[in-house]
PDB file of N, CA and C in Angstrom:
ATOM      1  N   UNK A   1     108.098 108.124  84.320  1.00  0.00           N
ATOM      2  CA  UNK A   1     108.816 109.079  83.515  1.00  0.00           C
ATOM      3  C   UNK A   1     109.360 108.363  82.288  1.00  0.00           C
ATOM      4  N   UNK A   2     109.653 108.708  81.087  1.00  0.00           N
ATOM      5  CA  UNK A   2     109.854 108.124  80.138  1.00  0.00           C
ATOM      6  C   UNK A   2     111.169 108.998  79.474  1.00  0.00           C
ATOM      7  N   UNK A   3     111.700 109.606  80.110  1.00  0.00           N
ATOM      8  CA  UNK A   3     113.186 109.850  79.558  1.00  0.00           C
ATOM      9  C   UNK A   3     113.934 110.352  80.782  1.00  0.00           C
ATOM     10  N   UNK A   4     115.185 110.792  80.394  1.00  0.00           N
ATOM     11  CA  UNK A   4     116.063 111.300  81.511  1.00  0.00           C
ATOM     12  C   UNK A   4     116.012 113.106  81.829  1.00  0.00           C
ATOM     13  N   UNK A   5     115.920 113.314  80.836  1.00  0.00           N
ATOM     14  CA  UNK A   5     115.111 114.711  80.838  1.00  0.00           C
ATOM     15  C   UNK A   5     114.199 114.993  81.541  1.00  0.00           C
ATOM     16  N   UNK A   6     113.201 113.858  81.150  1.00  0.00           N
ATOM     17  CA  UNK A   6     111.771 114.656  82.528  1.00  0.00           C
ATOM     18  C   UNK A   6     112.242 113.812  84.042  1.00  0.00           C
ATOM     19  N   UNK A   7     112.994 112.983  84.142  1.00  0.00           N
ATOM     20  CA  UNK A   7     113.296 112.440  85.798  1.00  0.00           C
ATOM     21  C   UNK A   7     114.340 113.645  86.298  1.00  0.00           C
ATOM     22  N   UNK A   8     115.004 114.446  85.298  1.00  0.00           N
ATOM     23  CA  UNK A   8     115.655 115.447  86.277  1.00  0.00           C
ATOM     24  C   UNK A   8     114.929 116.764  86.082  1.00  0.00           C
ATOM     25  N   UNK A   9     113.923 117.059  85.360  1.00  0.00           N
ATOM     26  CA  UNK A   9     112.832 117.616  85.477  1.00  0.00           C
ATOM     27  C   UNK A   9     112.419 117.603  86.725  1.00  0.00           C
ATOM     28  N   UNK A  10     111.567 116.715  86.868  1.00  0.00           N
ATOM     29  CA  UNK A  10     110.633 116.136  88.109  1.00  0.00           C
ATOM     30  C   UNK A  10     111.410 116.159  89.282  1.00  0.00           C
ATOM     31  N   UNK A  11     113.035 115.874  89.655  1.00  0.00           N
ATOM     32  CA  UNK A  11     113.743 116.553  90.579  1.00  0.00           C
ATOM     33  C   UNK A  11     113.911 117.704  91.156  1.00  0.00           C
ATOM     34  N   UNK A  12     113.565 118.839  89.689  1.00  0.00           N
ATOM     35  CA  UNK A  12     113.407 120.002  90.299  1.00  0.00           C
ATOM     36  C   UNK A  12     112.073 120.631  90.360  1.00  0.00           C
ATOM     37  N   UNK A  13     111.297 120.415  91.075  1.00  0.00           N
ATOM     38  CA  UNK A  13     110.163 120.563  91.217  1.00  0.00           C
ATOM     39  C   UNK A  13     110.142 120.515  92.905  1.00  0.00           C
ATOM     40  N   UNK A  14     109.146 121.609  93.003  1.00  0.00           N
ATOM     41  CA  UNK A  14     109.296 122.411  95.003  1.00  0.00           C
ATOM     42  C   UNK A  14     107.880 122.166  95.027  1.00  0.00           C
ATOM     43  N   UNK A  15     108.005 122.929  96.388  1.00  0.00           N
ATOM     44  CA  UNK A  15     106.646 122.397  96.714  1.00  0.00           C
ATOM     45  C   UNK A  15     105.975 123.719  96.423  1.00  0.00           C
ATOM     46  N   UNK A  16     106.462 124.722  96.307  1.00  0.00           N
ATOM     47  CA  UNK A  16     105.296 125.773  95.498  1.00  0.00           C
ATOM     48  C   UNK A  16     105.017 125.608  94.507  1.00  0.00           C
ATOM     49  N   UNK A  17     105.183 124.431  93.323  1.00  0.00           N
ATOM     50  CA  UNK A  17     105.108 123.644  92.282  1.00  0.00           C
ATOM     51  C   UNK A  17     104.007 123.166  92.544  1.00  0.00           C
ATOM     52  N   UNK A  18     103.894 122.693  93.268  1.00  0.00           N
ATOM     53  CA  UNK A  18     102.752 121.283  93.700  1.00  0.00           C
ATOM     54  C   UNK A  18     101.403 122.129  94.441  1.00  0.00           C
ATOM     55  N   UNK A  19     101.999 123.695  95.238  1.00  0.00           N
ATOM     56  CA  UNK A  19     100.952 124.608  95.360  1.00  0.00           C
ATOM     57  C   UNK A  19     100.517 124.824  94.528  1.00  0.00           C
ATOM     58  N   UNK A  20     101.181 125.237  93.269  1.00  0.00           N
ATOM     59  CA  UNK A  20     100.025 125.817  92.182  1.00  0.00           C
ATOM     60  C   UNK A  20      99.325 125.283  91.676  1.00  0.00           C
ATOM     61  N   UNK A  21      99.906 123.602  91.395  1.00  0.00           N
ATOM     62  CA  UNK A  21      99.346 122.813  90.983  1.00  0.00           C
ATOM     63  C   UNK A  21      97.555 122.823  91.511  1.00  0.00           C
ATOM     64  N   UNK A  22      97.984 122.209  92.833  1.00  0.00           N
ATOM     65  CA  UNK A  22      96.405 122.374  93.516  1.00  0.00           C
ATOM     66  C   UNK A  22      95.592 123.530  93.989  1.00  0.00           C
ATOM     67  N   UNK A  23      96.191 124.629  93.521  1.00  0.00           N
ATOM     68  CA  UNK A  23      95.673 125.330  93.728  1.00  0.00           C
ATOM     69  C   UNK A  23      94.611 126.147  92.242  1.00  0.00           C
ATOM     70  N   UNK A  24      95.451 125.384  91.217  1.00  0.00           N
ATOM     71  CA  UNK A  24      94.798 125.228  90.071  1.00  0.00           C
ATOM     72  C   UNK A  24      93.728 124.561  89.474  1.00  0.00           C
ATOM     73  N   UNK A  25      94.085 123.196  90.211  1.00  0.00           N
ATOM     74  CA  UNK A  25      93.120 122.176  90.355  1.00  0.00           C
ATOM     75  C   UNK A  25      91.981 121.446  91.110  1.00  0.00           C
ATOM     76  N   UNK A  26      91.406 120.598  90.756  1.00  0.00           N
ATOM     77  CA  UNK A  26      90.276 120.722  91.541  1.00  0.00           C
ATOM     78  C   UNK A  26      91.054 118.835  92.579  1.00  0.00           C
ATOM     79  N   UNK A  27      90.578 119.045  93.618  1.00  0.00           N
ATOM     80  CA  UNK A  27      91.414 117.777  93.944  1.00  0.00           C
ATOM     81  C   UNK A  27      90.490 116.592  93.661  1.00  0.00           C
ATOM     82  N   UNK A  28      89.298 117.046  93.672  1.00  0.00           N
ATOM     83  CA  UNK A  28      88.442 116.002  93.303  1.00  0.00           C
ATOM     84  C   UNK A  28      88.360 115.151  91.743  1.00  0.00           C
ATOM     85  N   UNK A  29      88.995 115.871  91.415  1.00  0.00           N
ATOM     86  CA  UNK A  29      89.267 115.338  90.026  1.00  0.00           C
ATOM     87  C   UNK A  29      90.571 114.840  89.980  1.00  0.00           C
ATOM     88  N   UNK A  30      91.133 114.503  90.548  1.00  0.00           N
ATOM     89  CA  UNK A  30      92.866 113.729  90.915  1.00  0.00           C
ATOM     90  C   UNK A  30      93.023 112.573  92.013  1.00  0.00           C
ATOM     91  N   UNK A  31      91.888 112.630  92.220  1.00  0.00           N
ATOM     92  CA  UNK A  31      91.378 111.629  93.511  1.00  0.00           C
ATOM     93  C   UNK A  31      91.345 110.176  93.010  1.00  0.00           C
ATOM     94  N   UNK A  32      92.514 109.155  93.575  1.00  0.00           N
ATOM     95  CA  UNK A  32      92.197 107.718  92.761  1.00  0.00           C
ATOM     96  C   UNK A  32      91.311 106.522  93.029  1.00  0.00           C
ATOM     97  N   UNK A  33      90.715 106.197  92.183  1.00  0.00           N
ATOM     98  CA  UNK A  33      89.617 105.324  91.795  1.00  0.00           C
ATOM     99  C   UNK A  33      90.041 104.066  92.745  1.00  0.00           C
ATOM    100  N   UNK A  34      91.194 103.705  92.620  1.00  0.00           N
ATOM    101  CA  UNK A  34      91.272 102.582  92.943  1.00  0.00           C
ATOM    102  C   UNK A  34      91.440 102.045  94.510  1.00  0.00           C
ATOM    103  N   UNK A  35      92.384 103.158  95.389  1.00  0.00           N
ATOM    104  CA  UNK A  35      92.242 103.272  96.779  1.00  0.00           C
ATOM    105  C   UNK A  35      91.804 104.432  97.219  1.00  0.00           C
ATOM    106  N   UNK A  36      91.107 104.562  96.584  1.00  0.00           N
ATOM    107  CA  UNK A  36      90.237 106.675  97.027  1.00  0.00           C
ATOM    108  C   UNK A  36      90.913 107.460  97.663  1.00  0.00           C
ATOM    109  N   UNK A  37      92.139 107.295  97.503  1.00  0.00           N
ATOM    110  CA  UNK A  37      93.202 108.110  98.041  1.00  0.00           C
ATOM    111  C   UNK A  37      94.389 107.909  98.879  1.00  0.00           C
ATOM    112  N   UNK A  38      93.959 106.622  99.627  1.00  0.00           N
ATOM    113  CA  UNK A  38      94.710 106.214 100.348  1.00  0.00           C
ATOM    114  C   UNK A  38      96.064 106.174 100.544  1.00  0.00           C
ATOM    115  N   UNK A  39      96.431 105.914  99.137  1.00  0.00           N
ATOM    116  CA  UNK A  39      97.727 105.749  98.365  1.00  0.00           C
ATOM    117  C   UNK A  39      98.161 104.229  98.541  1.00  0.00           C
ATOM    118  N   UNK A  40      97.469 103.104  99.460  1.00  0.00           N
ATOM    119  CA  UNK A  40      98.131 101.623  99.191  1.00  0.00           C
ATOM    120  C   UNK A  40      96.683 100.902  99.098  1.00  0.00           C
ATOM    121  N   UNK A  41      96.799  99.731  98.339  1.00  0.00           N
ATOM    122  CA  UNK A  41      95.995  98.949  98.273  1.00  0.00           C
ATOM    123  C   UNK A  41      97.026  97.400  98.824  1.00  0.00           C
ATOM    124  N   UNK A  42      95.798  96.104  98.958  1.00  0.00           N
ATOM    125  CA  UNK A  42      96.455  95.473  99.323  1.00  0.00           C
ATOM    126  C   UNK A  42      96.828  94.584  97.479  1.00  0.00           C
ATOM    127  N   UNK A  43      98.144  93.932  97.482  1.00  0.00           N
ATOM    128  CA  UNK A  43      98.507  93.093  96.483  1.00  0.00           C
ATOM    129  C   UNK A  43      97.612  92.260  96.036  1.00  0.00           C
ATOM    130  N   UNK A  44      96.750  91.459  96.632  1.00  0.00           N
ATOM    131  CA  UNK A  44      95.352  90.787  95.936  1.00  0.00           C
ATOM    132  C   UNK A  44      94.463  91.873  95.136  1.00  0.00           C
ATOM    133  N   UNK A  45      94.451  92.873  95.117  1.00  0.00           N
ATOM    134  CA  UNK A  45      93.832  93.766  94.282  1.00  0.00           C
ATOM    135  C   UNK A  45      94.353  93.959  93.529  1.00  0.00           C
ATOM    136  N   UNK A  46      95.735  93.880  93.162  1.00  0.00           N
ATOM    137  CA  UNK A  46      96.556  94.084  91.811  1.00  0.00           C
ATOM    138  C   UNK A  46      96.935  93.326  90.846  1.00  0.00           C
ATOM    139  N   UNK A  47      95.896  92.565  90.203  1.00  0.00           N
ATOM    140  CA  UNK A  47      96.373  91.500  89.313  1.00  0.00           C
ATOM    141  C   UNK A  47      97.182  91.742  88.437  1.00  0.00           C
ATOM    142  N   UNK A  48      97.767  93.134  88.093  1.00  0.00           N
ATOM    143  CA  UNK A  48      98.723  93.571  86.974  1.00  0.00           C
ATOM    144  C   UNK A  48     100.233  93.120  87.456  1.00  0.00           C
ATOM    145  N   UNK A  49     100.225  93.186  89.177  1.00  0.00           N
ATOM    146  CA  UNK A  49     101.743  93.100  89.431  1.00  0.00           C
ATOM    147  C   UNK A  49     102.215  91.565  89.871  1.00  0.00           C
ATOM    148  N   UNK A  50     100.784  90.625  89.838  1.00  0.00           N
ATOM    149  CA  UNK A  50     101.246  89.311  90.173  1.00  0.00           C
ATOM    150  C   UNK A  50     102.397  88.390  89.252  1.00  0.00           C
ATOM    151  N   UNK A  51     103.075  87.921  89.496  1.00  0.00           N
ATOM    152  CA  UNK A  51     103.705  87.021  89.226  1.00  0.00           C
ATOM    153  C   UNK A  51     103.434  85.632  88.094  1.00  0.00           C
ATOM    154  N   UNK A  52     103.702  85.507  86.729  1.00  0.00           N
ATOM    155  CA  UNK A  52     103.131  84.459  86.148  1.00  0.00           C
ATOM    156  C   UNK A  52     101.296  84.264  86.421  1.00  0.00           C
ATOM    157  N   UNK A  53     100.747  85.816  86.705  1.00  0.00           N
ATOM    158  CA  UNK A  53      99.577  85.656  86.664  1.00  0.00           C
ATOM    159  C   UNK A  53      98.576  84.980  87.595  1.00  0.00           C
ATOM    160  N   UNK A  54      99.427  85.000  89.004  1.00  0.00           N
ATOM    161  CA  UNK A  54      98.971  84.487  89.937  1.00  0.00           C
ATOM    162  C   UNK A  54      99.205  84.665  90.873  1.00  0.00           C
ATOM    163  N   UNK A  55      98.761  85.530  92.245  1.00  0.00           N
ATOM    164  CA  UNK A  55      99.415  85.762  93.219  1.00  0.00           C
ATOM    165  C   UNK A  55      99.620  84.524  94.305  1.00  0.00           C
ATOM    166  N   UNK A  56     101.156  84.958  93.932  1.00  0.00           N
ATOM    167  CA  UNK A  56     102.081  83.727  94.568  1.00  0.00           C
ATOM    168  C   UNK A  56     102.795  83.711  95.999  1.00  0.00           C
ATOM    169  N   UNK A  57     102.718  85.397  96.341  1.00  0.00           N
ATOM    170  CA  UNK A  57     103.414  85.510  97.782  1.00  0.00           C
ATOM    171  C   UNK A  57     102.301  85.940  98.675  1.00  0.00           C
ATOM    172  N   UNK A  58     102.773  86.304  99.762  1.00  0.00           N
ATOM    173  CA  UNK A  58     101.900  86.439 100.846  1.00  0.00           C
ATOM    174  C   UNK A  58     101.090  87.838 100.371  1.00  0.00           C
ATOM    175  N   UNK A  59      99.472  87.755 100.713  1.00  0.00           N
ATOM    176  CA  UNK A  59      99.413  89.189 100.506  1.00  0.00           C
ATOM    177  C   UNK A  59      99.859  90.594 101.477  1.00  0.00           C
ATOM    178  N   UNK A  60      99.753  91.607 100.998  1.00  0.00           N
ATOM    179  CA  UNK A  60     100.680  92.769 101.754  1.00  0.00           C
ATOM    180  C   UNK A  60      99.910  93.951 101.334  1.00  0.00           C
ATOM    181  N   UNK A  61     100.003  95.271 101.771  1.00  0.00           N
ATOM    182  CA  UNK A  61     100.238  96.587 101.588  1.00  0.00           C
ATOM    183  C   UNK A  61     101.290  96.501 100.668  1.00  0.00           C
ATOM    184  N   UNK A  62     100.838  97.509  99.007  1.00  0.00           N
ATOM    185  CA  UNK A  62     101.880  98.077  98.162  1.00  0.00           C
ATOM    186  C   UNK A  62     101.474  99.627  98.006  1.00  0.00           C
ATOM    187  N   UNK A  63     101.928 100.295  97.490  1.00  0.00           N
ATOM    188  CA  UNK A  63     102.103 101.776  96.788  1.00  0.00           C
ATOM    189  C   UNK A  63     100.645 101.249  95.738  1.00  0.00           C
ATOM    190  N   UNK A  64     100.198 102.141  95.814  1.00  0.00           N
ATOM    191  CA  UNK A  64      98.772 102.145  94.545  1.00  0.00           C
ATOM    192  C   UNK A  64      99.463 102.519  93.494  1.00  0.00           C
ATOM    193  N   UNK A  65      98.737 101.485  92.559  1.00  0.00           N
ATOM    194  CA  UNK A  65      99.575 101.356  91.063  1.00  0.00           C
ATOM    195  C   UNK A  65      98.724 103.198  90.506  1.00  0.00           C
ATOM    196  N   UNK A  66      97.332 102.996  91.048  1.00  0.00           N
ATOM    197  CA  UNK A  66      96.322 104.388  90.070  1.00  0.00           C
ATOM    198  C   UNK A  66      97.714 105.582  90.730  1.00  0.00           C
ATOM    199  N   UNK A  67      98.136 105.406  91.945  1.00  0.00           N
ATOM    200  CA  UNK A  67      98.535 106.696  92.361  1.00  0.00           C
ATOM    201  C   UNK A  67      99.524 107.382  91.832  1.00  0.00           C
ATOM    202  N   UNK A  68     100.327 106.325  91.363  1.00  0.00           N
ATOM    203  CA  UNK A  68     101.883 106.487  90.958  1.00  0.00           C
ATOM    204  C   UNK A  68     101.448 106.819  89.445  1.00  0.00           C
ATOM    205  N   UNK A  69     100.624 106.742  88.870  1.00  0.00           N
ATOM    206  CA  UNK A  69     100.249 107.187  87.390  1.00  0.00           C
ATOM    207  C   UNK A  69      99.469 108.532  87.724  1.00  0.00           C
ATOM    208  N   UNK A  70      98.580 108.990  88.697  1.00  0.00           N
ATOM    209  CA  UNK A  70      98.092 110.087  88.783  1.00  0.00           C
ATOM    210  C   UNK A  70      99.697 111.393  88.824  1.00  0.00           C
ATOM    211  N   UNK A  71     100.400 110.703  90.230  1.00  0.00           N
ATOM    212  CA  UNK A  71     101.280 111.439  90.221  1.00  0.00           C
ATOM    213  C   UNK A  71     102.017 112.190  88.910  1.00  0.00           C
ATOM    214  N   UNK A  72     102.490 110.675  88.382  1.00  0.00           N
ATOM    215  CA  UNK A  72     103.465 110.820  86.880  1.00  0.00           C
ATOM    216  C   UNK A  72     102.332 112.250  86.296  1.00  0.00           C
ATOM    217  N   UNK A  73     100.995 112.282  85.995  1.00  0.00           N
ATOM    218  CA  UNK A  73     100.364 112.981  85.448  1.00  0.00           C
ATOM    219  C   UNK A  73     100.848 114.302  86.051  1.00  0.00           C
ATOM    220  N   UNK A  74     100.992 114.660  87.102  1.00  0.00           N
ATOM    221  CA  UNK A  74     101.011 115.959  87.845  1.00  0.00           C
ATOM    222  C   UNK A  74     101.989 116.226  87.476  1.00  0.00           C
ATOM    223  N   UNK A  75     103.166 115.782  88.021  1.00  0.00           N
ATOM    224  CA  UNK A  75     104.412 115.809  87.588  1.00  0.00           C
ATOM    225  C   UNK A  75     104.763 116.700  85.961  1.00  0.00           C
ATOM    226  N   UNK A  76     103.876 115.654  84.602  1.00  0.00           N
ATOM    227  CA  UNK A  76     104.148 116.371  84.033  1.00  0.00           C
ATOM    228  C   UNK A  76     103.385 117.842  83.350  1.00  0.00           C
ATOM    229  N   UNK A  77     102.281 118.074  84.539  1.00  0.00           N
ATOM    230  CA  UNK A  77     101.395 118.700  83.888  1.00  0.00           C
ATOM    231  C   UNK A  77     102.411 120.126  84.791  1.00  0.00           C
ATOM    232  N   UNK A  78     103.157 119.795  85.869  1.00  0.00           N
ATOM    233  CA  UNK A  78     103.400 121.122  86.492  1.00  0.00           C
ATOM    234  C   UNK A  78     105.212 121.595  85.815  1.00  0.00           C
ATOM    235  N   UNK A  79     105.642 119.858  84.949  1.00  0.00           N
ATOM    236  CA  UNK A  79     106.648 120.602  83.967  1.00  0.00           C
ATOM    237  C   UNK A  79     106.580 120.947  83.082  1.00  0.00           C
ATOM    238  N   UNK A  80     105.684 121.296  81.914  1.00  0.00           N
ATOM    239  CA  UNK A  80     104.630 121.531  81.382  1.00  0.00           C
ATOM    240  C   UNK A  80     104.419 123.180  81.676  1.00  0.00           C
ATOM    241  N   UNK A  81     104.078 123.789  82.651  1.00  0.00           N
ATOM    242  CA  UNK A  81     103.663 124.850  83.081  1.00  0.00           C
ATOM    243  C   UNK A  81     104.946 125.566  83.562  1.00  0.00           C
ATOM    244  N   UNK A  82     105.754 125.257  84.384  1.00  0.00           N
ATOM    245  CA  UNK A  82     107.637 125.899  84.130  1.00  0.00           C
ATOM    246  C   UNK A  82     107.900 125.800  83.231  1.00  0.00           C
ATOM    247  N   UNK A  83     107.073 125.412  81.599  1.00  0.00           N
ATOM    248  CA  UNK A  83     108.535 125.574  80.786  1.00  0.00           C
ATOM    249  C   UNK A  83     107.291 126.931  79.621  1.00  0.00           C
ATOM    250  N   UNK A  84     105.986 127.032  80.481  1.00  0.00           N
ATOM    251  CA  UNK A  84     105.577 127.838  79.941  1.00  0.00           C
ATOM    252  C   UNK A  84     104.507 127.287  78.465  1.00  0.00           C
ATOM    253  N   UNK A  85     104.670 126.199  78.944  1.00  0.00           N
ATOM    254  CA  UNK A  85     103.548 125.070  77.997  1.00  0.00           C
ATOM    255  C   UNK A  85     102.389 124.694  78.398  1.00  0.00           C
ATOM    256  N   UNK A  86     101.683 125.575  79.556  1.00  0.00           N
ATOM    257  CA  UNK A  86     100.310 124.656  79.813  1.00  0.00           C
ATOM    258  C   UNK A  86      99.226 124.415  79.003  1.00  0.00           C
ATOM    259  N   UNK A  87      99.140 124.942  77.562  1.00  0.00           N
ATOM    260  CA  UNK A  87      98.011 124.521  76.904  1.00  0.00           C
ATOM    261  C   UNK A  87      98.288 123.429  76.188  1.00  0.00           C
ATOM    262  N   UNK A  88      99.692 122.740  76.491  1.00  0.00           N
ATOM    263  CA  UNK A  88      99.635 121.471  75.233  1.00  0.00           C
ATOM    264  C   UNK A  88      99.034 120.339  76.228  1.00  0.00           C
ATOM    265  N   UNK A  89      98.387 119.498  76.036  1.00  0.00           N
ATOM    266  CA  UNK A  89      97.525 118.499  76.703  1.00  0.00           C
ATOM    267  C   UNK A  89      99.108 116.791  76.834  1.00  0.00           C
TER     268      UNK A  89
END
């Protein structure tokens, strides 16, 4: 989220929000590349979040970096559509 506006945005958002959403959408086209859905990959796959460019701790299960950006996308595509804006891209 990139202001305080859309994080209390994105607070109010239900889950018949997230129905229309997919019910709008195709899920196959929201589906992430990077853990095909899974939602975690392991930390050796994430060279963006290593440390000085080198993974330095043990590897682990994290949150998928693709997922948390797909989300952010939904998020603002379904505040976007409550405020009666769905054709702006």
């Amino acid at each position: 989220m990139s202001n305080e506006n859309e994080i209390i945005e994105a607070m109010e958002i239900t889950e018949e929000d997230y129905e229309w959403f997919w019910d709008t959408h195709n899920r196959e086209d929201w589906e992430c590349d990077r853990c095909g859905g899974e939602g975690f990959i392991e930390l050796v796959d994430a060279p963006e979040l290593w440390g000085e460019d080198c993974l330095s701790e043990e590897n682990r299960l994290i949150i998928c970096p693709g997922c948390r950006e797909i989300e952010r996308d939904i998020i603002r595509i379904i505040i976007k559509h409550k405020k009666g804006c769905d054709n702006i891209a």
